[in-house]
N, C-alpha and C. Protein backbone atom coordinates (compact mmCIF):
# COMPACT_ATOMS: atom_id res chain seq x y z
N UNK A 1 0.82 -1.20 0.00
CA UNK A 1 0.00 0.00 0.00
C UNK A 1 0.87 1.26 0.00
N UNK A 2 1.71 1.49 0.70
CA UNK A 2 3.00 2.80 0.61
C UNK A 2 3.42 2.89 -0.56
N UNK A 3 3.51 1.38 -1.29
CA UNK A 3 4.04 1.49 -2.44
C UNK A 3 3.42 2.28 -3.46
N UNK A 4 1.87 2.42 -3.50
CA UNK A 4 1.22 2.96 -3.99
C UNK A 4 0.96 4.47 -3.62
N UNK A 5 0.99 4.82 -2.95
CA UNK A 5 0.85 6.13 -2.32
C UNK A 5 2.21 6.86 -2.62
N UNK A 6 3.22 6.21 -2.82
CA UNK A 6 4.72 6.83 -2.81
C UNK A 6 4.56 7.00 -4.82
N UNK A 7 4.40 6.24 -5.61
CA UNK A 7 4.37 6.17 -6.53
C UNK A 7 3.11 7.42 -7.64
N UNK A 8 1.73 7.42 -6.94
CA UNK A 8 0.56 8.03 -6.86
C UNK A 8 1.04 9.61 -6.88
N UNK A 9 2.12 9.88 -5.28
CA UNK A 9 2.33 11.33 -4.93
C UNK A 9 3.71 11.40 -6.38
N UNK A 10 4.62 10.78 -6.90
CA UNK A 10 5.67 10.93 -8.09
C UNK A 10 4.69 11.40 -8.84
N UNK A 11 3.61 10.73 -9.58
CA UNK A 11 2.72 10.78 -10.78
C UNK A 11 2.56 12.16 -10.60
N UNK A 12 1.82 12.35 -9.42
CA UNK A 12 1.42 13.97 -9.38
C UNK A 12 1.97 14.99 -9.35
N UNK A 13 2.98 14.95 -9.06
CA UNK A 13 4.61 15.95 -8.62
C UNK A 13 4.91 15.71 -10.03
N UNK A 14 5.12 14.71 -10.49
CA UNK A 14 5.76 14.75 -12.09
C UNK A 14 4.54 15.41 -13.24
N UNK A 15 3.01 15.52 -12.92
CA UNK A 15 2.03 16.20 -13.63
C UNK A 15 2.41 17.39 -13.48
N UNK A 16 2.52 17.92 -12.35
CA UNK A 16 2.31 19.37 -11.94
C UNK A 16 3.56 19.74 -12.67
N UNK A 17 4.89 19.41 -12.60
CA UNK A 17 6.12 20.08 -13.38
C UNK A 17 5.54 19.77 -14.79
N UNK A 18 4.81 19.29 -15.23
CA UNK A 18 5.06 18.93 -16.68
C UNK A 18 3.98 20.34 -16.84
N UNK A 19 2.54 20.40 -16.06
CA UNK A 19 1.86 21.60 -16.62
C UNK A 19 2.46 22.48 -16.27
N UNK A 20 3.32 22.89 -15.46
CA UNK A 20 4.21 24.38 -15.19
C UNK A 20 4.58 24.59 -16.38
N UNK A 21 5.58 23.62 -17.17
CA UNK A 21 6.60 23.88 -18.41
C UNK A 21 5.11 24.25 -19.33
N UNK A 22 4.47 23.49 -19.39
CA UNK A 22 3.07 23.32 -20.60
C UNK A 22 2.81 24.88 -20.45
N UNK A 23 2.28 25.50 -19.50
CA UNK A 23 1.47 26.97 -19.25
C UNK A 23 2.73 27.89 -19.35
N UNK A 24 3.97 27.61 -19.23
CA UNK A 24 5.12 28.55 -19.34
C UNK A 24 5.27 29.15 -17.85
N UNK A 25 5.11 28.55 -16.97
CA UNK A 25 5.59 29.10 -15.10
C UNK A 25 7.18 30.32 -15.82
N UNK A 26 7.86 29.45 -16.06
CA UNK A 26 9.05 30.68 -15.67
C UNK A 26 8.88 31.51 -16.79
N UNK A 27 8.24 31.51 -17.93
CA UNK A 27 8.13 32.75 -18.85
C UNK A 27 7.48 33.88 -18.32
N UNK A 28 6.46 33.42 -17.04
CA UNK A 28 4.85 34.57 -16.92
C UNK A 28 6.08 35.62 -16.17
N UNK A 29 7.83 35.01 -15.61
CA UNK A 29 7.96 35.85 -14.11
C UNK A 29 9.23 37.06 -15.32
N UNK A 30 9.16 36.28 -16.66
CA UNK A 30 10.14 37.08 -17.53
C UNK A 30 9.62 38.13 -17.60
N UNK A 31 10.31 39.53 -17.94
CA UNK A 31 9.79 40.89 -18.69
C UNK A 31 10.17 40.86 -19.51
N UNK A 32 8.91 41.74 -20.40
CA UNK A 32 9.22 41.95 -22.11
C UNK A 32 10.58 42.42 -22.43
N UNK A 33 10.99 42.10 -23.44
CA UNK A 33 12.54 42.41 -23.76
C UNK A 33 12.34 43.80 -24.26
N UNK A 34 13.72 44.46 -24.83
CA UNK A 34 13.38 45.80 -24.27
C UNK A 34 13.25 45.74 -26.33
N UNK A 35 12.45 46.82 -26.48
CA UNK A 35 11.51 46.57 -28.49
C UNK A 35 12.43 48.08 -29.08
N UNK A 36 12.05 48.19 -30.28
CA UNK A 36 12.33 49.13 -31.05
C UNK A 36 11.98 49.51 -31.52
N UNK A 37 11.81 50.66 -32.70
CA UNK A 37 10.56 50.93 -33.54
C UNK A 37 11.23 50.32 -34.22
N UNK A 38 9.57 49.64 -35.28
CA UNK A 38 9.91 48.82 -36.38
C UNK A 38 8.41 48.96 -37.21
N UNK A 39 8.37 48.85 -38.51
CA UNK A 39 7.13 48.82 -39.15
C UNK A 39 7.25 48.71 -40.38
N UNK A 40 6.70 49.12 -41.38
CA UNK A 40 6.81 48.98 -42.49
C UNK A 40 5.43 49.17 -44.15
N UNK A 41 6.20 48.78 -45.02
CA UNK A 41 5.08 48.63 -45.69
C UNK A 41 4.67 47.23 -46.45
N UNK A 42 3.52 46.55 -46.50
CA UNK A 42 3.56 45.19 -47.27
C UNK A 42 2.48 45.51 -48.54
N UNK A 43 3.33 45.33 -50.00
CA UNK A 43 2.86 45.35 -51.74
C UNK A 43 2.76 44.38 -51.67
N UNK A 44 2.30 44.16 -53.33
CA UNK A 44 2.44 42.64 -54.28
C UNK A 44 3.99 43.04 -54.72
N UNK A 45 4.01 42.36 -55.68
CA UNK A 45 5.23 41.88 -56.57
C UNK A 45 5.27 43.14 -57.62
N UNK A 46 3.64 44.01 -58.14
CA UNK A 46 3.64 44.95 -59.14
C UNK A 46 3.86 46.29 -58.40
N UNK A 47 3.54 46.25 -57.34
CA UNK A 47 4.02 47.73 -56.17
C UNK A 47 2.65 47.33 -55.46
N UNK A 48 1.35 47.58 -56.15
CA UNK A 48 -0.02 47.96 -55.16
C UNK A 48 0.21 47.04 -53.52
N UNK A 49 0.21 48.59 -52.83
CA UNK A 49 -0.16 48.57 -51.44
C UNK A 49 -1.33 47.49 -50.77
N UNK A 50 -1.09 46.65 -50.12
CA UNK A 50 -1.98 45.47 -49.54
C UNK A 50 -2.97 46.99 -48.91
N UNK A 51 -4.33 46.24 -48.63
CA UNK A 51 -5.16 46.73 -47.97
C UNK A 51 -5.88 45.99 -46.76
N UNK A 52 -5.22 46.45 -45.81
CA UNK A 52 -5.65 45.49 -44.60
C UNK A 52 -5.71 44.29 -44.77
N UNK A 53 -5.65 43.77 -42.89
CA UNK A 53 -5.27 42.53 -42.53
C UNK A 53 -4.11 42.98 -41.33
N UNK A 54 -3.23 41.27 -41.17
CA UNK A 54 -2.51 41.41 -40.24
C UNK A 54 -1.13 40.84 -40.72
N UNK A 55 0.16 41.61 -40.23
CA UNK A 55 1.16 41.06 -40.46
C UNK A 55 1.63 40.39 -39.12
N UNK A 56 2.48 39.02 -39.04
CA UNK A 56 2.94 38.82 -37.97
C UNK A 56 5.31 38.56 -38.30
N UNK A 57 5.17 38.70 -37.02
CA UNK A 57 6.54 38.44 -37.29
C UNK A 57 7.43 37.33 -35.99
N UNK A 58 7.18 36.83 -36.57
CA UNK A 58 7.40 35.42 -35.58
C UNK A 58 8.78 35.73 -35.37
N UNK A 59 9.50 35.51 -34.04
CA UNK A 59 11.12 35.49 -33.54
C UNK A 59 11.60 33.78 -33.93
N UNK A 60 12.76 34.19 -34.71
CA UNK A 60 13.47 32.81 -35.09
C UNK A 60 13.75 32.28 -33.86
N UNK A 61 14.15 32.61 -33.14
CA UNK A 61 14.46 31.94 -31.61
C UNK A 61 13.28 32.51 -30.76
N UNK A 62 12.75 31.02 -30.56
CA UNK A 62 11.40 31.53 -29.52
C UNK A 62 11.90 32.20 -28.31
N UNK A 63 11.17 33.25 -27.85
CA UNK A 63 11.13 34.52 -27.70
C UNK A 63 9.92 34.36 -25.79
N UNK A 64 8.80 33.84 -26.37
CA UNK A 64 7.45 34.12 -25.85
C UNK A 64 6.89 35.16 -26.11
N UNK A 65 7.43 36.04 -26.79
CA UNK A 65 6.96 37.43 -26.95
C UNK A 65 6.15 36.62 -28.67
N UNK A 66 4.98 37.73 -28.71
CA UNK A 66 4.32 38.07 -30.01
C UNK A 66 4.24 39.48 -30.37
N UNK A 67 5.01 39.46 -31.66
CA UNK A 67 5.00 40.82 -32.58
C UNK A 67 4.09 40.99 -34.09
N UNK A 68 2.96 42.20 -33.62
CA UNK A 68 2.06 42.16 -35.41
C UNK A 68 1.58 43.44 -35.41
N UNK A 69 1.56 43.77 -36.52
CA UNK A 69 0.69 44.76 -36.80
C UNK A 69 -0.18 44.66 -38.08
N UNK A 70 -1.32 46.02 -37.72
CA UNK A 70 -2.36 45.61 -38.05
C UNK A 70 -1.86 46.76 -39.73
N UNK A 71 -2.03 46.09 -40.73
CA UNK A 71 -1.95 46.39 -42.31
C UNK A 71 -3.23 47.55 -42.60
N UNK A 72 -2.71 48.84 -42.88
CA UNK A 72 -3.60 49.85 -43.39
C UNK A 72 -3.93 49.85 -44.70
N UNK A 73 -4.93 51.29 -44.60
CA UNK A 73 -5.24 51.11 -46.01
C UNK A 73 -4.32 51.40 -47.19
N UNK A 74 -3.26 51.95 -46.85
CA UNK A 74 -2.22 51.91 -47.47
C UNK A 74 -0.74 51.03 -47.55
N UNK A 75 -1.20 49.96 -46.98
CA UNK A 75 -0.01 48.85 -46.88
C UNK A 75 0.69 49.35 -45.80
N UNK A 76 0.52 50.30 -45.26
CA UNK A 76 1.68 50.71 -44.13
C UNK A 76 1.32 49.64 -42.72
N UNK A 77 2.08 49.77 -41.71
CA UNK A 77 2.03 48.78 -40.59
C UNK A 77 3.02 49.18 -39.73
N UNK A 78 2.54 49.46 -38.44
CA UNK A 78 3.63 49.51 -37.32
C UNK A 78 4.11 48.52 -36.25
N UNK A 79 4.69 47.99 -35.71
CA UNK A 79 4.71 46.88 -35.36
C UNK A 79 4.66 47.45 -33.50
N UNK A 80 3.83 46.21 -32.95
CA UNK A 80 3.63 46.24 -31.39
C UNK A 80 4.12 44.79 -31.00
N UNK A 81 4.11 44.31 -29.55
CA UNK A 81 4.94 43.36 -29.80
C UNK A 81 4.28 43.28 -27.87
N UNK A 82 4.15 42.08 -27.17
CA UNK A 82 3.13 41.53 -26.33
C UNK A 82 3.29 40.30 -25.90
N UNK A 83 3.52 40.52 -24.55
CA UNK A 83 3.39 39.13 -24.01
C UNK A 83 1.96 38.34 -23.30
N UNK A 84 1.77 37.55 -22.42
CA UNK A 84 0.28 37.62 -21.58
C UNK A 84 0.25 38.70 -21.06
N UNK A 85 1.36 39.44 -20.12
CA UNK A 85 0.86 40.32 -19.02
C UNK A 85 1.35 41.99 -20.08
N UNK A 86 2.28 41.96 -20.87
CA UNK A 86 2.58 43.45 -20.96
C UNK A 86 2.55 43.54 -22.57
N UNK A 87 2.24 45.24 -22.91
CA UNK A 87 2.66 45.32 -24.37
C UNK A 87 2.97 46.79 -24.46
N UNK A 88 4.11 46.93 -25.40
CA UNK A 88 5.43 47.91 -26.11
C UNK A 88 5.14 47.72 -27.59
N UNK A 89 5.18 49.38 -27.74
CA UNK A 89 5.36 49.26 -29.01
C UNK A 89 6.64 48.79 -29.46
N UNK A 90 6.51 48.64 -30.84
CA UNK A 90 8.17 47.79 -31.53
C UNK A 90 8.14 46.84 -31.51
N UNK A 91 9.30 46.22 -31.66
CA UNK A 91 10.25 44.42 -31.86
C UNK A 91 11.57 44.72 -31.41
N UNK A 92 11.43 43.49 -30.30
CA UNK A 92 12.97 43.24 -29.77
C UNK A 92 13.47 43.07 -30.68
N UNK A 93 14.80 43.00 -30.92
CA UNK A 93 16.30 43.13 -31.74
C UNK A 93 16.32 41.60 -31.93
N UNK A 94 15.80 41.06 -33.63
CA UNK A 94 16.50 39.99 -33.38
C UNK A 94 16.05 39.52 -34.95
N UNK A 95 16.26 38.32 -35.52
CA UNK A 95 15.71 37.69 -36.48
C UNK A 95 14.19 37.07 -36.33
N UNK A 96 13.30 37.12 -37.83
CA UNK A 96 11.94 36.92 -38.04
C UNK A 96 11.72 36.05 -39.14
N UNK A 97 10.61 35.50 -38.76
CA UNK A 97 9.70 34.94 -40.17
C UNK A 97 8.68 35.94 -40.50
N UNK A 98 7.91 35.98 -41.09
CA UNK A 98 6.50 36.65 -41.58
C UNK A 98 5.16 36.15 -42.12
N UNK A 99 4.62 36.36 -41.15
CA UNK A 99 3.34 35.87 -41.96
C UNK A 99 2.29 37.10 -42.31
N UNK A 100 1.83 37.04 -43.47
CA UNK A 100 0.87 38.65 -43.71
C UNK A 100 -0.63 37.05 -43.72
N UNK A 101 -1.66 37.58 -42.89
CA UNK A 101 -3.22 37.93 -43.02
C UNK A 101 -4.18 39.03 -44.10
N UNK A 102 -4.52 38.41 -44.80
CA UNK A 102 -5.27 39.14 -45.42
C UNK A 102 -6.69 39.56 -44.50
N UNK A 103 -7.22 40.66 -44.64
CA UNK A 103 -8.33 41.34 -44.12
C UNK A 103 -9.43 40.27 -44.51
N UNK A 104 -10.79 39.92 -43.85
CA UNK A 104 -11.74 39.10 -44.49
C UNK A 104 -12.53 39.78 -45.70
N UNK A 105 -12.28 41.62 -45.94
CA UNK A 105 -13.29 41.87 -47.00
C UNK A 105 -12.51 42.83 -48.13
N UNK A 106 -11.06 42.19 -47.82
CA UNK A 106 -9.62 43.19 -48.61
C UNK A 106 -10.16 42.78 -49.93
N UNK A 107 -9.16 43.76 -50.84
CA UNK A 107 -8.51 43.29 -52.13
C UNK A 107 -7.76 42.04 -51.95
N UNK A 108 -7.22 41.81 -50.92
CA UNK A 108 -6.29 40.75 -51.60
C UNK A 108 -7.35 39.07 -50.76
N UNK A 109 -8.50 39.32 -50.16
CA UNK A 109 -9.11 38.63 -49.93
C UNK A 109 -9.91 37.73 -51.10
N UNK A 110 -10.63 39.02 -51.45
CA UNK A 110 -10.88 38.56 -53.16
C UNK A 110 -10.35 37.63 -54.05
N UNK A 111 -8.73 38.38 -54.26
CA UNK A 111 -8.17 37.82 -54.71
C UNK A 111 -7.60 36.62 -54.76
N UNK A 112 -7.40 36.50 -53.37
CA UNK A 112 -6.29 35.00 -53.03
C UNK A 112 -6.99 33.87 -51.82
N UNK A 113 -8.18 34.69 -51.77
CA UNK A 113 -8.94 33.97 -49.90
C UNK A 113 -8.36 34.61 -48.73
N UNK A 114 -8.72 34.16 -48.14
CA UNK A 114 -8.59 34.89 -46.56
C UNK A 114 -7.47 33.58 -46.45
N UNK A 115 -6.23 32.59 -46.90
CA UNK A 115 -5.32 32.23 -46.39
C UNK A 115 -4.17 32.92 -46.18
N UNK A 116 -3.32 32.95 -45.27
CA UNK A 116 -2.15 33.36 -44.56
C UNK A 116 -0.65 33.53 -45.82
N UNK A 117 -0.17 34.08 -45.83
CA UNK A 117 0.97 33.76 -47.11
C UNK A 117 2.46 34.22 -45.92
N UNK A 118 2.91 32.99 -46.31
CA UNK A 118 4.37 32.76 -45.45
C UNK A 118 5.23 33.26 -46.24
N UNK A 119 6.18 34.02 -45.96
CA UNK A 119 7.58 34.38 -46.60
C UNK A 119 8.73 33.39 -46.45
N UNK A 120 9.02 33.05 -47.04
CA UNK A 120 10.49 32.63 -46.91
C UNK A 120 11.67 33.28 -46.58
N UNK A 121 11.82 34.33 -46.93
CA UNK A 121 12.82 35.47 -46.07
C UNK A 121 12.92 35.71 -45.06
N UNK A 122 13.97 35.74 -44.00
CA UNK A 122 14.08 36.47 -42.48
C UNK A 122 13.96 37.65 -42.85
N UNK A 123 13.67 38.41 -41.86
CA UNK A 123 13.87 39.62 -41.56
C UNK A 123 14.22 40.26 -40.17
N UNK A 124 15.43 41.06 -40.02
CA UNK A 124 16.15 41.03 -39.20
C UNK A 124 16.06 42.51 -38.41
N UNK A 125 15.43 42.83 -37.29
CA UNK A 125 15.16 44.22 -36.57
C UNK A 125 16.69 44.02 -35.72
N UNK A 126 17.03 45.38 -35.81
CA UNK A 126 18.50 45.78 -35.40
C UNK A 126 18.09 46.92 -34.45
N UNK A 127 18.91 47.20 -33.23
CA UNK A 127 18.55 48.12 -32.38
C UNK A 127 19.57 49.23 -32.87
N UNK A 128 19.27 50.23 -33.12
CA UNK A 128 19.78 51.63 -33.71
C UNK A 128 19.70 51.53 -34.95
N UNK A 129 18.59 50.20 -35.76
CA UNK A 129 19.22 50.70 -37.52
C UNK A 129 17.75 50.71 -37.90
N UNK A 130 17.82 50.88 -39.44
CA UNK A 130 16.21 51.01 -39.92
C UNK A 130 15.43 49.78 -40.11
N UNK A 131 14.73 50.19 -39.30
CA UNK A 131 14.06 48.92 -39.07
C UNK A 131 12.03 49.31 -39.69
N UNK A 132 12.45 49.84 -41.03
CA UNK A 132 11.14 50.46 -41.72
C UNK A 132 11.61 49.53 -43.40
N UNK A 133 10.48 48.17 -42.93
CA UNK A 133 10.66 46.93 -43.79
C UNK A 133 9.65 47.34 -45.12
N UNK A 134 9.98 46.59 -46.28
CA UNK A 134 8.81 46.88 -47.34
C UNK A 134 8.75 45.28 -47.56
N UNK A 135 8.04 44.85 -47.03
CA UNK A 135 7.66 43.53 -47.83
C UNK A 135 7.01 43.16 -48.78
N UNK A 136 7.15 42.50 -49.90
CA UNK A 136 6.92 42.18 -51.25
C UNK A 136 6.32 40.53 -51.15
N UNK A 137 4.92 40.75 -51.70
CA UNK A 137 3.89 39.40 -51.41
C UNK A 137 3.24 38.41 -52.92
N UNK A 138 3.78 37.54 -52.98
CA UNK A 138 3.54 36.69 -54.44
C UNK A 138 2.06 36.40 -53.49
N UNK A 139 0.66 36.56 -53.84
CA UNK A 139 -0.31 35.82 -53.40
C UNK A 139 -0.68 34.68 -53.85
N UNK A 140 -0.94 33.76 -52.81
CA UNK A 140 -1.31 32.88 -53.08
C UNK A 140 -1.53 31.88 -54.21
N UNK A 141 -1.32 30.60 -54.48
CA UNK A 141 -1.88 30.13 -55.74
C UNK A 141 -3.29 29.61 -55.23
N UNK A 142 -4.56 29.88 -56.28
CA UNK A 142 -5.64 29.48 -55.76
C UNK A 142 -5.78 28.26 -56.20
C-alpha cells in the first residue's frame, strides 16, 4: 500500500512540473525584452499597397513574446509586440519569419482567400538601424 501512495504522490509531482513547463511558469515571471521601432510597408510583386489585414513576425528563436501589426489602407504597418501580461510598441532586436493575413473583406481577400501567405525570407530588426521593412507578397496560388 505505501508502495502505492509513494508512486501516486511521483505521478502527481511529475504532472504538476510537466503543466508548469506546458502553461510557461518561468516565462509569466520574464519581462518583455526591451523593443524598437519597427514597421513597415507590405505590396504585391507589381508595387499595389496590400489593404488590410494582419502582419505577424514570428522570432526565429522563440522569444514568448508576439510581434504584429495591423496592415492599413495603405499597406503601411507599425509593429507592437506583447506578451500575456505586458505590451510595447516595436520588436525586440532579433531575427523573423512573416506571416501577412489578409483582411476578411480586402482586395487581396478577393483575390487569393482569406489564407495566410508565409515568406520565406528572415527579416532582421537591429537596435539603432532602420528597421522600416517593405515587404513584397507573391499571393497565393488558388
Amino acid at each position: 500500500m505505501s508502495m502505492f501512495v509513494a508512486a501516486s504522490a511521483r505521478s502527481r509531482a511529475l504532472a504538476a512540473l510537466a503543466l508548469c513547463f506546458a502553461v510557461g511558469c518561468s516565462s509569466a515571471k520574464k519581462p518583455l525584452p526591451k523593443a524598437v521601432p519597427a514597421g513597415g510597408k507590405v505590396v504585391s510583386r507589381d508595387g499595389k499597397p496590400w489593404t488590410g489585414g494582419q502582419v505577424l513576425f514570428a522570432p526565429v528563436n522563440e522569444t514568448g513574446v508576439t510581434t504584429t501589426g495591423e496592415i492599413k489602407e495603405d499597406g503601411s504597418f507599425t509593429l507592437s509586440s506583447f506578451t500575456a501580461k505586458e505590451k510595447v510598441e516595436g520588436a525586440p532586436p532579433g531575427e523573423y519569419t512573416v506571416t501577412m493575413t489578409p483582411s476578411q473583406g480586402g482586395d487581396q481577400a478577393k483575390a487569393t482567400g482569406t489564407s495566410p501567405v508565409s515568406l520565406k525570407e528572415k527579416f532582421e530588426v537591429k537596435e539603432g538601424g532602420d528597421n522600416n521593412f517593405t515587404i513584397k507578397v507573391d499571393p497565393p496560388k488558388k
